[in-house]
C-alpha atoms as a PDB file:
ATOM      1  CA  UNK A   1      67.130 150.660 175.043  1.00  0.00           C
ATOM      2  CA  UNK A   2      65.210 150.878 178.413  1.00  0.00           C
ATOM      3  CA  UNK A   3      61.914 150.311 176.177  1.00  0.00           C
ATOM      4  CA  UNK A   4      63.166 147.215 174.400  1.00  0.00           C
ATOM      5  CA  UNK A   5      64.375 146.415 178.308  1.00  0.00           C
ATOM      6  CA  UNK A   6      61.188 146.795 179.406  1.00  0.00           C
ATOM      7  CA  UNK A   7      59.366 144.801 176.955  1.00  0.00           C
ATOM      8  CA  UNK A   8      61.571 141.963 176.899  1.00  0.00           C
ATOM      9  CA  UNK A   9      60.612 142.210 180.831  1.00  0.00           C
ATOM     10  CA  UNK A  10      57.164 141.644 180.299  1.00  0.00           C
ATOM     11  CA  UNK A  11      57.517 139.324 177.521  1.00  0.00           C
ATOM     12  CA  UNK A  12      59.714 137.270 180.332  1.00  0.00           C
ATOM     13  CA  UNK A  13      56.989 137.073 183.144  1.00  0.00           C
ATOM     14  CA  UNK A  14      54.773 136.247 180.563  1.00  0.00           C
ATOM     15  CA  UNK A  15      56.092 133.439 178.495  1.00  0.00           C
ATOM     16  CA  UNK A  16      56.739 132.035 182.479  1.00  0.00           C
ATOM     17  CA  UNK A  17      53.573 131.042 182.463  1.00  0.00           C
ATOM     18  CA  UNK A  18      52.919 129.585 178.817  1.00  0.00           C
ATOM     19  CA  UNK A  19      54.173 126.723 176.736  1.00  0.00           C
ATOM     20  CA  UNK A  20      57.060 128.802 175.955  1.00  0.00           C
ATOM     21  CA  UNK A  21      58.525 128.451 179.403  1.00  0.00           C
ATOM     22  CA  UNK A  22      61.899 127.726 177.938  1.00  0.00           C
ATOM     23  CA  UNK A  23      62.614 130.889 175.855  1.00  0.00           C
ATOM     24  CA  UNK A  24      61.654 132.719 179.400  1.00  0.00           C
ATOM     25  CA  UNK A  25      65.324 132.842 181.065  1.00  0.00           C
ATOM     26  CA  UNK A  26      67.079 133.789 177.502  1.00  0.00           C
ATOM     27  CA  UNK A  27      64.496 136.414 176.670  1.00  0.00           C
ATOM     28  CA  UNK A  28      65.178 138.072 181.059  1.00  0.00           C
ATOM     29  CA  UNK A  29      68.993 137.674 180.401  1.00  0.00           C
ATOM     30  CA  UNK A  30      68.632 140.291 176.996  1.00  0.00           C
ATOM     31  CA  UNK A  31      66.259 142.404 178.926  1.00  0.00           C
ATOM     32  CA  UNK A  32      68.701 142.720 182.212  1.00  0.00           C
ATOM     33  CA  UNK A  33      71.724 143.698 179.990  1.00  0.00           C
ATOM     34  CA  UNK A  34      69.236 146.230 178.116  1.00  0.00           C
ATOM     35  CA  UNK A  35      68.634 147.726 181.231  1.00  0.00           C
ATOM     36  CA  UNK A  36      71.697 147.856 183.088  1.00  0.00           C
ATOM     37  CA  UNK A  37      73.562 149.301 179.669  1.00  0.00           C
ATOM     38  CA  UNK A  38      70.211 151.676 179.344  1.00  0.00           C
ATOM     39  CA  UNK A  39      70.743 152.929 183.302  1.00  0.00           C
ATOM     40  CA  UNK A  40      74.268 153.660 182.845  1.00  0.00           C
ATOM     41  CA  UNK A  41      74.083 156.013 180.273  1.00  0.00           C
ATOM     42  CA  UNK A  42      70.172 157.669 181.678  1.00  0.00           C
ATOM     43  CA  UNK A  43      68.392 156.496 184.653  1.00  0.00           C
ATOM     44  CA  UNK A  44      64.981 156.176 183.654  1.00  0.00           C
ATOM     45  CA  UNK A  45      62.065 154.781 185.045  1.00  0.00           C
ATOM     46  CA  UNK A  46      61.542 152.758 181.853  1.00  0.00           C
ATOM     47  CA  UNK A  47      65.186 150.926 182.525  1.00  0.00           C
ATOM     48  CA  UNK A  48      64.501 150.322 186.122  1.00  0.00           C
ATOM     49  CA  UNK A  49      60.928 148.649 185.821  1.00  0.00           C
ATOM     50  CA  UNK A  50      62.810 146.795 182.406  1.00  0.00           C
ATOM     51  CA  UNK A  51      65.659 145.498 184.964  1.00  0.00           C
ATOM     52  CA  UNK A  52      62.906 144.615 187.751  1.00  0.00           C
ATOM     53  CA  UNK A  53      60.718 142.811 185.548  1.00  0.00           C
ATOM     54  CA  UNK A  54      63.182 141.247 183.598  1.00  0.00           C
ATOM     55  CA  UNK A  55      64.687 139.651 187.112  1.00  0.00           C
ATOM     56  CA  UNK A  56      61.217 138.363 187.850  1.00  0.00           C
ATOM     57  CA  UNK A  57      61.251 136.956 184.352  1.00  0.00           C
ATOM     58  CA  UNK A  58      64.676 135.205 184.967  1.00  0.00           C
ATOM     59  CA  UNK A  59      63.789 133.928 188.023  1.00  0.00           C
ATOM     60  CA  UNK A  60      59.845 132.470 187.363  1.00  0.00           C
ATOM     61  CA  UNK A  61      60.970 131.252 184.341  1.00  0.00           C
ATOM     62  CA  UNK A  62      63.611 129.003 185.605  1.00  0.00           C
ATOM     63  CA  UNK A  63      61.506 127.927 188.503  1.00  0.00           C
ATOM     64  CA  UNK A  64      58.368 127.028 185.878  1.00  0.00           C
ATOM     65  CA  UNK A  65      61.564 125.237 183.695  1.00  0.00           C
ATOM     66  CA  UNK A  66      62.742 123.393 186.916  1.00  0.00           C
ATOM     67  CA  UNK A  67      58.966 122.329 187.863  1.00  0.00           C
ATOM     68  CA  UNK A  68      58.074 121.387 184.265  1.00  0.00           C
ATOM     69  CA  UNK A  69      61.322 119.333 183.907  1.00  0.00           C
ATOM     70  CA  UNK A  70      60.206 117.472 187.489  1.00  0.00           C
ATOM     71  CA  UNK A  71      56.798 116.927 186.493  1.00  0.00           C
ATOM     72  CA  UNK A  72      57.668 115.185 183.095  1.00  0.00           C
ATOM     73  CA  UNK A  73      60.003 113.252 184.520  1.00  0.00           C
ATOM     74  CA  UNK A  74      57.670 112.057 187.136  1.00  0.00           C
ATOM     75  CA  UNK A  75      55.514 111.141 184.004  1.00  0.00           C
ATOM     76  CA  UNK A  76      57.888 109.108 182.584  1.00  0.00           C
ATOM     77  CA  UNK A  77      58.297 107.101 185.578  1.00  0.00           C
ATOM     78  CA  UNK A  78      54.949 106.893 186.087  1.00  0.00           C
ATOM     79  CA  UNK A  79      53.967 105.570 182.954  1.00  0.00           C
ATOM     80  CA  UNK A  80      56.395 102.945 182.935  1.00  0.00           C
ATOM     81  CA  UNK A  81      54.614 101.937 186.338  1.00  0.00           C
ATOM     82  CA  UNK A  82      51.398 101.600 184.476  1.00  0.00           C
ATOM     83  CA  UNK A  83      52.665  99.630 182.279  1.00  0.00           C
ATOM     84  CA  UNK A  84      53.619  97.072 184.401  1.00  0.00           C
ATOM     85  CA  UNK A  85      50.067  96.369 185.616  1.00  0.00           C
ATOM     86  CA  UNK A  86      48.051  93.684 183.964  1.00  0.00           C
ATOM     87  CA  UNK A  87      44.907  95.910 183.924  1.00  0.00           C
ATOM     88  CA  UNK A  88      46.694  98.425 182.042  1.00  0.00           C
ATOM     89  CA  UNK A  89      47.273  95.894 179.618  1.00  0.00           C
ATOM     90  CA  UNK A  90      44.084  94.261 179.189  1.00  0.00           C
ATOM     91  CA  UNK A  91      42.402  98.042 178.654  1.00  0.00           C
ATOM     92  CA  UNK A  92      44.739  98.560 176.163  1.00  0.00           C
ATOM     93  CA  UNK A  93      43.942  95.156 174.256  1.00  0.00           C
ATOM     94  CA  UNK A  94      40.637  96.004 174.329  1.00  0.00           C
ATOM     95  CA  UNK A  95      40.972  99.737 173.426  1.00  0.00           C
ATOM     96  CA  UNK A  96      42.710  98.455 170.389  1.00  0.00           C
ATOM     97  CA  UNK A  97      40.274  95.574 169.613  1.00  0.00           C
ATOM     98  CA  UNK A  98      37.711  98.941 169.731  1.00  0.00           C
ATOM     99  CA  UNK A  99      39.999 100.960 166.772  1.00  0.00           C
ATOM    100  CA  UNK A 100      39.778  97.794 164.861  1.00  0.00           C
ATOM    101  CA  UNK A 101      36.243  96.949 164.762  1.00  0.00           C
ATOM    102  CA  UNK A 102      35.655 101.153 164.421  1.00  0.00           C
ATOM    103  CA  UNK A 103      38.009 101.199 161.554  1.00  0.00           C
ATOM    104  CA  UNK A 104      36.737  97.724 159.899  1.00  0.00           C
ATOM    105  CA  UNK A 105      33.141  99.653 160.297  1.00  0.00           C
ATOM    106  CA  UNK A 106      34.242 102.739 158.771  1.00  0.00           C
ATOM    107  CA  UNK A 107      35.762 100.865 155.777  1.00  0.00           C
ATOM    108  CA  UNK A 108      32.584  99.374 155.375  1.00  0.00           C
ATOM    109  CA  UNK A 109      30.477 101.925 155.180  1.00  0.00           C
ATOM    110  CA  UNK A 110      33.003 103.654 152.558  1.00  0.00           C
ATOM    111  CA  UNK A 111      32.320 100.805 150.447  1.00  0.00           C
END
């Protein structure tokens, strides 16, 4: 048990700091009841560093989760922002004016 503690630890820290930020705080809370179940029957150096790293897990996981929730709410708001401005809207007329003529050409040349 203070293995699989230990691992789930690391696997915690390090999914903190990938896309998989979210599975981060579930995968720490296994690992910290591995390791406190592991220490009470055998204290081991393998539980405590599972428990340690497993806290760390729990904690920069749910700070990354936090921040990533922030930031794509700011996004949201942002965009909506943009697309209140008449610039915005005249690049995107003309970006899709572009795709057109691009796909018109394409269909063309498949001729």
């Amino acid at each position: 048990m203070a293995i699989a503690a230990l691992v789930l630890g690391i696997v915690a820290v390090v999914f903190a700091f990938t896309p998989l930020v979210f599975l981060s705080p579930f995968i720490a809370i296994v690992g910290i009841v591995l390791a406190v179940l592991a220490r009470k029957s055998e204290k081991s150096g393998a539980s405590t560093a599972g428990l340690i790293l497993s806290i760390i897990g729990l904690v920069l996981g749910g700070i990354m989760w936090i921040a990533c929730s922030l930031c794509a709410a700011g996004m949201k708001e942002g965009i909506k922002e943009l697309q209140k401005d008449p610039g915005f809207k005249s690049l995107q007329q003309e970006m899709n004016k572009a795709i057109d003529d691009a796909t018109k050409k394409a269909q063309d040349i498949n001729k």
